[in-house]
N, C-alpha and C. Protein backbone atom coordinates (compact mmCIF):
# COMPACT_ATOMS: atom_id res chain seq x y z
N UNK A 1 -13.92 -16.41 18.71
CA UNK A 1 -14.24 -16.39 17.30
C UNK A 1 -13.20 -17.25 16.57
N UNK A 2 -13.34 -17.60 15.78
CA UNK A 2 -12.42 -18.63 14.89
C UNK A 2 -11.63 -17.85 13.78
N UNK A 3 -10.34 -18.63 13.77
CA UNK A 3 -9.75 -17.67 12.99
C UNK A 3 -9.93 -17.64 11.70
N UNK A 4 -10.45 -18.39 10.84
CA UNK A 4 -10.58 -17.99 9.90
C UNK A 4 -11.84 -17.02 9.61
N UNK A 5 -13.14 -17.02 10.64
CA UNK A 5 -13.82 -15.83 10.31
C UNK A 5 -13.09 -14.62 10.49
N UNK A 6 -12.22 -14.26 11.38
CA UNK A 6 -11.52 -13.19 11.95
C UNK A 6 -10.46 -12.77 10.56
N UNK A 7 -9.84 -13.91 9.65
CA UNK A 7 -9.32 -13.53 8.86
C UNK A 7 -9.86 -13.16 7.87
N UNK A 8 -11.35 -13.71 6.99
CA UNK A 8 -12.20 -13.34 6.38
C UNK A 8 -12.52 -11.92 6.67
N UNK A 9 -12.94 -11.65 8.15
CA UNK A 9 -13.31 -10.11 8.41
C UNK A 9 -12.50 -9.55 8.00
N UNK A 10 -10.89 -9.29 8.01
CA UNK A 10 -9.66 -8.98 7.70
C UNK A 10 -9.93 -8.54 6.48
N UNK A 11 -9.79 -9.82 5.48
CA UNK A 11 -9.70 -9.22 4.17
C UNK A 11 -11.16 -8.77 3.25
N UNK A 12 -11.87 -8.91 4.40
CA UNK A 12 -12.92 -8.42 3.44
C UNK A 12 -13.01 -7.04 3.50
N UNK A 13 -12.54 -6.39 5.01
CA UNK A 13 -12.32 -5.05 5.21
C UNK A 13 -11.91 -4.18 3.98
N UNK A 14 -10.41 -4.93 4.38
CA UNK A 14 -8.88 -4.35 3.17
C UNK A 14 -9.26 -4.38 2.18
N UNK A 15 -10.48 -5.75 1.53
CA UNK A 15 -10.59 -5.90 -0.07
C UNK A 15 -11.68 -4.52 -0.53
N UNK A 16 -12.28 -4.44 0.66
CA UNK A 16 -13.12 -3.47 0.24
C UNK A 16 -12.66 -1.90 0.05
N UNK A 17 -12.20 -1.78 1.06
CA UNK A 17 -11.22 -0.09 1.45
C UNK A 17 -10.03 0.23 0.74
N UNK A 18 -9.61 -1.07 0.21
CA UNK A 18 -8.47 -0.91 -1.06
C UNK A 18 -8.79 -0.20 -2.43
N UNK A 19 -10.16 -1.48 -2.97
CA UNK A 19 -10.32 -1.29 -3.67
C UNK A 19 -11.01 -0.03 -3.94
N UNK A 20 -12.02 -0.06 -2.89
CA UNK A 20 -12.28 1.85 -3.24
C UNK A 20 -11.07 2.87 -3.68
N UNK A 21 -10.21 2.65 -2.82
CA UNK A 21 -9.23 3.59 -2.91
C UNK A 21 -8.58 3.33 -4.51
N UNK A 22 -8.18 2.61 -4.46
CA UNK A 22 -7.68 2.33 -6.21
C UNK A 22 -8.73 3.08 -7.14
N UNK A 23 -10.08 2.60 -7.15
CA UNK A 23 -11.43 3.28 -8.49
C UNK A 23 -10.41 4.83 -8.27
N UNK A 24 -10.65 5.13 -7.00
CA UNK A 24 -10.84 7.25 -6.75
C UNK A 24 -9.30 7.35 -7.56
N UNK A 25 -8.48 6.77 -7.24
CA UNK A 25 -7.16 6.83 -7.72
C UNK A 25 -6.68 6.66 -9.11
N UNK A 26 -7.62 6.11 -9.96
CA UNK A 26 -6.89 5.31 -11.04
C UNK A 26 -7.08 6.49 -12.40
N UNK A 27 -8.34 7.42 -12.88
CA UNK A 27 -7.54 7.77 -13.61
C UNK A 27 -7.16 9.28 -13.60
N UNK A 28 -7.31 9.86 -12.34
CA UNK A 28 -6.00 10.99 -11.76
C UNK A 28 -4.43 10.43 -12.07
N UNK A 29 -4.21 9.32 -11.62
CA UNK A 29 -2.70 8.62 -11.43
C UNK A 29 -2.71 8.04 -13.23
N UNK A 30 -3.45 7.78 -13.99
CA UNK A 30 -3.42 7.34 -15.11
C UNK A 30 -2.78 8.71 -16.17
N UNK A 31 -3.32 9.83 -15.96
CA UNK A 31 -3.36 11.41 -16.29
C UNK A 31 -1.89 11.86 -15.95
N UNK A 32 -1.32 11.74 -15.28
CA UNK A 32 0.22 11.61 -14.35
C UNK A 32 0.85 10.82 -15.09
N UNK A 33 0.31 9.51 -15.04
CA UNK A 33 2.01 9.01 -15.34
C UNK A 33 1.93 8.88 -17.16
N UNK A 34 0.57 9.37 -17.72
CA UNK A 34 0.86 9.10 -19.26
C UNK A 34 1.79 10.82 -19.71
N UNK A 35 1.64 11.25 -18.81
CA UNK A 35 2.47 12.96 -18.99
C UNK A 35 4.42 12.21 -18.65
N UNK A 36 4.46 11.46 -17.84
CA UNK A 36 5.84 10.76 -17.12
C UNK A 36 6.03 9.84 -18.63
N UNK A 37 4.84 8.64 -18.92
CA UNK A 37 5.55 8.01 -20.03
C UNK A 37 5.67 8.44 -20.64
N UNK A 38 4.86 9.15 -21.43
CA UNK A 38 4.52 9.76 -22.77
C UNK A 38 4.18 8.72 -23.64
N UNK A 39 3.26 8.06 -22.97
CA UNK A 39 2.82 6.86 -23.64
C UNK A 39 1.86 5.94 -23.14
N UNK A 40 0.89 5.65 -23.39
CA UNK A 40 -0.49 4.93 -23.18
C UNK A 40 -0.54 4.25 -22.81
N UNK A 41 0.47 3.58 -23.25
CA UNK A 41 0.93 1.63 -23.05
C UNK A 41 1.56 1.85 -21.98
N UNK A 42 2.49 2.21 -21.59
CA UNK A 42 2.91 2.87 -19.92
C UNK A 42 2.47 3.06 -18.93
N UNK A 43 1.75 4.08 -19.50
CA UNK A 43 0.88 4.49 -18.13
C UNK A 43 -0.30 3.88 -17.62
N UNK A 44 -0.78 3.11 -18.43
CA UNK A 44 -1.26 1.67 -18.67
C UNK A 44 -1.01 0.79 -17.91
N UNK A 45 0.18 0.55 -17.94
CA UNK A 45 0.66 -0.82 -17.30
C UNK A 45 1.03 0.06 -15.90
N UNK A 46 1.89 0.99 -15.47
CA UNK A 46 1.94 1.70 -14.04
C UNK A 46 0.61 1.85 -13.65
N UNK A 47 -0.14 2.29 -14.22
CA UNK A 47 -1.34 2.97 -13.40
C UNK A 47 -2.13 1.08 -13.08
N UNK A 48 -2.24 0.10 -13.77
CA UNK A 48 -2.09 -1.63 -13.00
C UNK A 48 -1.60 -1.76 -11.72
N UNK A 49 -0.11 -1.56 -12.05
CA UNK A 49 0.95 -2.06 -11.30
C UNK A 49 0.65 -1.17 -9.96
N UNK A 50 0.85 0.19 -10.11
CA UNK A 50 0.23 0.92 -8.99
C UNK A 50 -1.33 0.18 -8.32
N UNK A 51 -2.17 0.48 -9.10
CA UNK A 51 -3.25 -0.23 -8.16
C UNK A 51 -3.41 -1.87 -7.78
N UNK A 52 -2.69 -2.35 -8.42
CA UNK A 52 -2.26 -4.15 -7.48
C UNK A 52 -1.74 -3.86 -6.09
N UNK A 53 -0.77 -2.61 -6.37
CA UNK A 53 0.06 -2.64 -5.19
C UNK A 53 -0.52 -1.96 -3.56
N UNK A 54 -1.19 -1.17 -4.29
CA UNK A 54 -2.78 -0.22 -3.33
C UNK A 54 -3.46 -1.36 -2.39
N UNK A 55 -3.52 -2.67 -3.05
CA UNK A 55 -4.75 -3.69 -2.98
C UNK A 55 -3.68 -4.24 -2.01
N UNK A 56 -2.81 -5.06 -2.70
CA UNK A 56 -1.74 -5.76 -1.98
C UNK A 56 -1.31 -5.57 -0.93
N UNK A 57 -0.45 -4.39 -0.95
CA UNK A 57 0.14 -4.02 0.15
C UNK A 57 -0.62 -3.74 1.60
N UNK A 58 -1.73 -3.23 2.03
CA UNK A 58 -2.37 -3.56 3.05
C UNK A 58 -3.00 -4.84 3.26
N UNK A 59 -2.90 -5.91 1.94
CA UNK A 59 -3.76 -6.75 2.31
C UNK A 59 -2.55 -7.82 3.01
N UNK A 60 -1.51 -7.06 2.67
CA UNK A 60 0.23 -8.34 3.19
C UNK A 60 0.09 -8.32 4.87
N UNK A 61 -0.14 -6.83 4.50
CA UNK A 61 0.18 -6.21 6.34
C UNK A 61 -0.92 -6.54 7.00
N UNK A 62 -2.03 -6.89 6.84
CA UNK A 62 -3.31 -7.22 7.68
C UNK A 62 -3.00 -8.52 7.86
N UNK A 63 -3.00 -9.14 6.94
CA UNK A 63 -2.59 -10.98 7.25
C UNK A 63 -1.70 -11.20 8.04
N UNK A 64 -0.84 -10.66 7.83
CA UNK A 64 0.56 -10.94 9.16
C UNK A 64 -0.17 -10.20 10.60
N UNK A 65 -0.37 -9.34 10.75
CA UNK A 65 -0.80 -8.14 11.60
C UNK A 65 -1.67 -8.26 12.52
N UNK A 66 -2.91 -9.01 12.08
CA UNK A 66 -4.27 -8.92 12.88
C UNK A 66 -4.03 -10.16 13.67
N UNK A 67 -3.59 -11.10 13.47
CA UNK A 67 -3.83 -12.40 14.16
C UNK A 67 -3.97 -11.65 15.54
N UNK A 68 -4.26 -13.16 16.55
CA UNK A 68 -4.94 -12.16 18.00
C UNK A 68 -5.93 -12.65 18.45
N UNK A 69 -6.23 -12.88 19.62
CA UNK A 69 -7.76 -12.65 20.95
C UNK A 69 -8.28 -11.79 21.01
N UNK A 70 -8.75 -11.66 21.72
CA UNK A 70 -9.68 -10.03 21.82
C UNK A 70 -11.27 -10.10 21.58
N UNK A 71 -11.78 -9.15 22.10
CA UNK A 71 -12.97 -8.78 21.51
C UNK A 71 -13.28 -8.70 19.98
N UNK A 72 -14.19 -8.52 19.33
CA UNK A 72 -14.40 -8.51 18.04
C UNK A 72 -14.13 -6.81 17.49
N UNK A 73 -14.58 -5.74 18.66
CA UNK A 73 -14.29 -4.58 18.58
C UNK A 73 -12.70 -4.26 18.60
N UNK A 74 -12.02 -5.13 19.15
CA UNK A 74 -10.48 -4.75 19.37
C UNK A 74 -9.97 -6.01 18.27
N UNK A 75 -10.54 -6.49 17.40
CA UNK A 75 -9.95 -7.29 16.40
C UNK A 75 -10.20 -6.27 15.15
N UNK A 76 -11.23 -5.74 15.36
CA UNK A 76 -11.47 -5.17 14.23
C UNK A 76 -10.56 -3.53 14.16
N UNK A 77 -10.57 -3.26 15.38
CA UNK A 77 -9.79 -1.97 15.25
C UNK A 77 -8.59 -2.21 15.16
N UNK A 78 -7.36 -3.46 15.44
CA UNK A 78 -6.61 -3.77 15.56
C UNK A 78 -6.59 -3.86 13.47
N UNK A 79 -7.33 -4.08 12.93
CA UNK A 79 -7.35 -4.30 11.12
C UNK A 79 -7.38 -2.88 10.75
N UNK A 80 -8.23 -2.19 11.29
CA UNK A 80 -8.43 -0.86 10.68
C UNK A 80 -6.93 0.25 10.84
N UNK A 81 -6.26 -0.22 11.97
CA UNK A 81 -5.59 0.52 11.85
C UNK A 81 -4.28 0.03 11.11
N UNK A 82 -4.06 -0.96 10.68
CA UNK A 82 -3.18 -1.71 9.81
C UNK A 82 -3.36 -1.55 8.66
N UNK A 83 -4.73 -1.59 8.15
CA UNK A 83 -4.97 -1.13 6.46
C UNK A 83 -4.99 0.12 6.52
N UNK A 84 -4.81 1.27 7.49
CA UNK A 84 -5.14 2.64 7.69
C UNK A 84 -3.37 2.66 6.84
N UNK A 85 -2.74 1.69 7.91
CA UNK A 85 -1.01 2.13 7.65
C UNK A 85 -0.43 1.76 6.68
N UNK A 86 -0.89 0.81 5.71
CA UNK A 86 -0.80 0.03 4.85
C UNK A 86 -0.99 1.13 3.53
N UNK A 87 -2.01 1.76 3.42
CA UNK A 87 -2.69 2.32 2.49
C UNK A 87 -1.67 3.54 2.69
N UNK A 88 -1.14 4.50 4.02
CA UNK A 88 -0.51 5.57 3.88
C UNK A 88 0.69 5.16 3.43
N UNK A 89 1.81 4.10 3.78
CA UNK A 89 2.54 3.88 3.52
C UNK A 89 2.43 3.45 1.84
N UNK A 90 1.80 3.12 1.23
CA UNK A 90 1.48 2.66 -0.05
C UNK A 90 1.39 3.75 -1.20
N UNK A 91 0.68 4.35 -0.48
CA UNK A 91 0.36 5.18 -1.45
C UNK A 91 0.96 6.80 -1.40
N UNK A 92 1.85 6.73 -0.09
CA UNK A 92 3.07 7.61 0.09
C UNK A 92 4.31 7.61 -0.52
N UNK A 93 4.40 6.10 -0.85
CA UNK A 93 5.60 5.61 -1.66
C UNK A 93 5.32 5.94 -3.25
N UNK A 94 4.18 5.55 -3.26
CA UNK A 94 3.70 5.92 -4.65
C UNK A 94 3.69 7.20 -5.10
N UNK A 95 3.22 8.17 -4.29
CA UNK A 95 3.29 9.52 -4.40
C UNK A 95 4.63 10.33 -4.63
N UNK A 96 5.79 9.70 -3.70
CA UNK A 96 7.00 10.06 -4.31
C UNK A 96 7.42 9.27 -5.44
N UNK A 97 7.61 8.30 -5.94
CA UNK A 97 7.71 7.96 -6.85
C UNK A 97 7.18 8.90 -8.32
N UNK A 98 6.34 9.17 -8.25
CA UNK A 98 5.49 9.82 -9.27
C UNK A 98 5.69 11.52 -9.00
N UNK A 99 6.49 11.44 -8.09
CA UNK A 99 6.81 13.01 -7.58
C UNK A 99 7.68 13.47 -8.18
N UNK A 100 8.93 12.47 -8.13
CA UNK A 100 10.55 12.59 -8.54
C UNK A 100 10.45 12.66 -10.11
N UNK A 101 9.59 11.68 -10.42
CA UNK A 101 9.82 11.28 -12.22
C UNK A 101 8.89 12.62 -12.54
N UNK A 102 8.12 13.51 -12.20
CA UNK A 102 7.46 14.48 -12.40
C UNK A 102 8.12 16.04 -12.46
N UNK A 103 9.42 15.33 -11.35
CA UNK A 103 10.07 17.15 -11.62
C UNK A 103 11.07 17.29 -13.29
N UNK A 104 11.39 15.90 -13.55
CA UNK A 104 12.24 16.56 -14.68
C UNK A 104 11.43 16.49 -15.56
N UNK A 105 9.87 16.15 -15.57
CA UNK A 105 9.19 16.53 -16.78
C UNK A 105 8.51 17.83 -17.27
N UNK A 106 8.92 18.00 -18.75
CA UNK A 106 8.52 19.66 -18.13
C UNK A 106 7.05 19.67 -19.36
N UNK A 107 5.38 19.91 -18.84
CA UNK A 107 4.37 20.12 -19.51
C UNK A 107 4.90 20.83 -20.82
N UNK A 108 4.02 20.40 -22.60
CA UNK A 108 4.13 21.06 -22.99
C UNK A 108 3.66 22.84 -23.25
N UNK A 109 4.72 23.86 -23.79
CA UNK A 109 4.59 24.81 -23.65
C UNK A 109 3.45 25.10 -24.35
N UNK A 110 2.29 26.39 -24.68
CA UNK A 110 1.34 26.40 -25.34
C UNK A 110 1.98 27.26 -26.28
N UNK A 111 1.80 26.76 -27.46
CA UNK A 111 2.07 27.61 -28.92
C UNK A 111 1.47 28.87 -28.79
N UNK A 112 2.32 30.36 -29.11
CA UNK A 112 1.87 31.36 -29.43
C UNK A 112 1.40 31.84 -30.42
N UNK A 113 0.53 32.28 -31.04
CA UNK A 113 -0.21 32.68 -32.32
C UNK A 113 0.16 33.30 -32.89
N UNK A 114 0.56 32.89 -34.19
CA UNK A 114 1.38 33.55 -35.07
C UNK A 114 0.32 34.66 -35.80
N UNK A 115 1.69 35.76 -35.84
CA UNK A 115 1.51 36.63 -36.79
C UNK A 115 0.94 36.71 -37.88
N UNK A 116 -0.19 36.96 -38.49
CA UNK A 116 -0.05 37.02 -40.03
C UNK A 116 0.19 38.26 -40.51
């Protein structure tokens, strides 16, 4: 097979399995980090920056990663399991990140009803 179909298969995989993953992700992680900014425009631009990096980051590691002979079945599993690692590592990093800045935030308290 030629490599550039083999690399096409590559990223069309990742472009696809990324981007899913980013939609399911974006505004759970949007909900999070506007509680972290306290601000729209923030969480705005993280909840971007986070999903570029969702997209990106397996799509770095597949390009370097997959090159190779093989069958088309062992090219392709040889991708799947690279955007598999790509995506845990990605979005593991992300998860602590958003973990740490989450413990010193503390939800607001709910107002008790005053007396009349």
């Amino acid at each position: 097979m030629l490599d550039w179909t083999q690399l096409g298969i590559a990223w069309g995989l990742t472009l696809v399995l990324t981007l899913i993953v980013a939609a399911v992700m974006q505004r759970p992680l949007f909900a999070v980090l506007e509680l972290v900014c306290k601000t729209g425009v923030g969480a705005r631009f993280w909840t971007v920056f986070s999903s570029l990096m969702i997209v990106v980051g397996p799509l770095f590691l597949v390009s370097f990663g997959a090159l190779g002979g093989g069958t088309l079945a062992d090219y392709v599993r040889r991708v799947m399991v690279l955007l598999s690692l790509g995506l845990i590592v990605t979005v593991s990093v992300m998860g602590f990140a958003v973990w740490g800045s989450t413990k010193s935030v503390q939800p607001a308290a709910p107002s008790e009803p005053a007396d009349e």
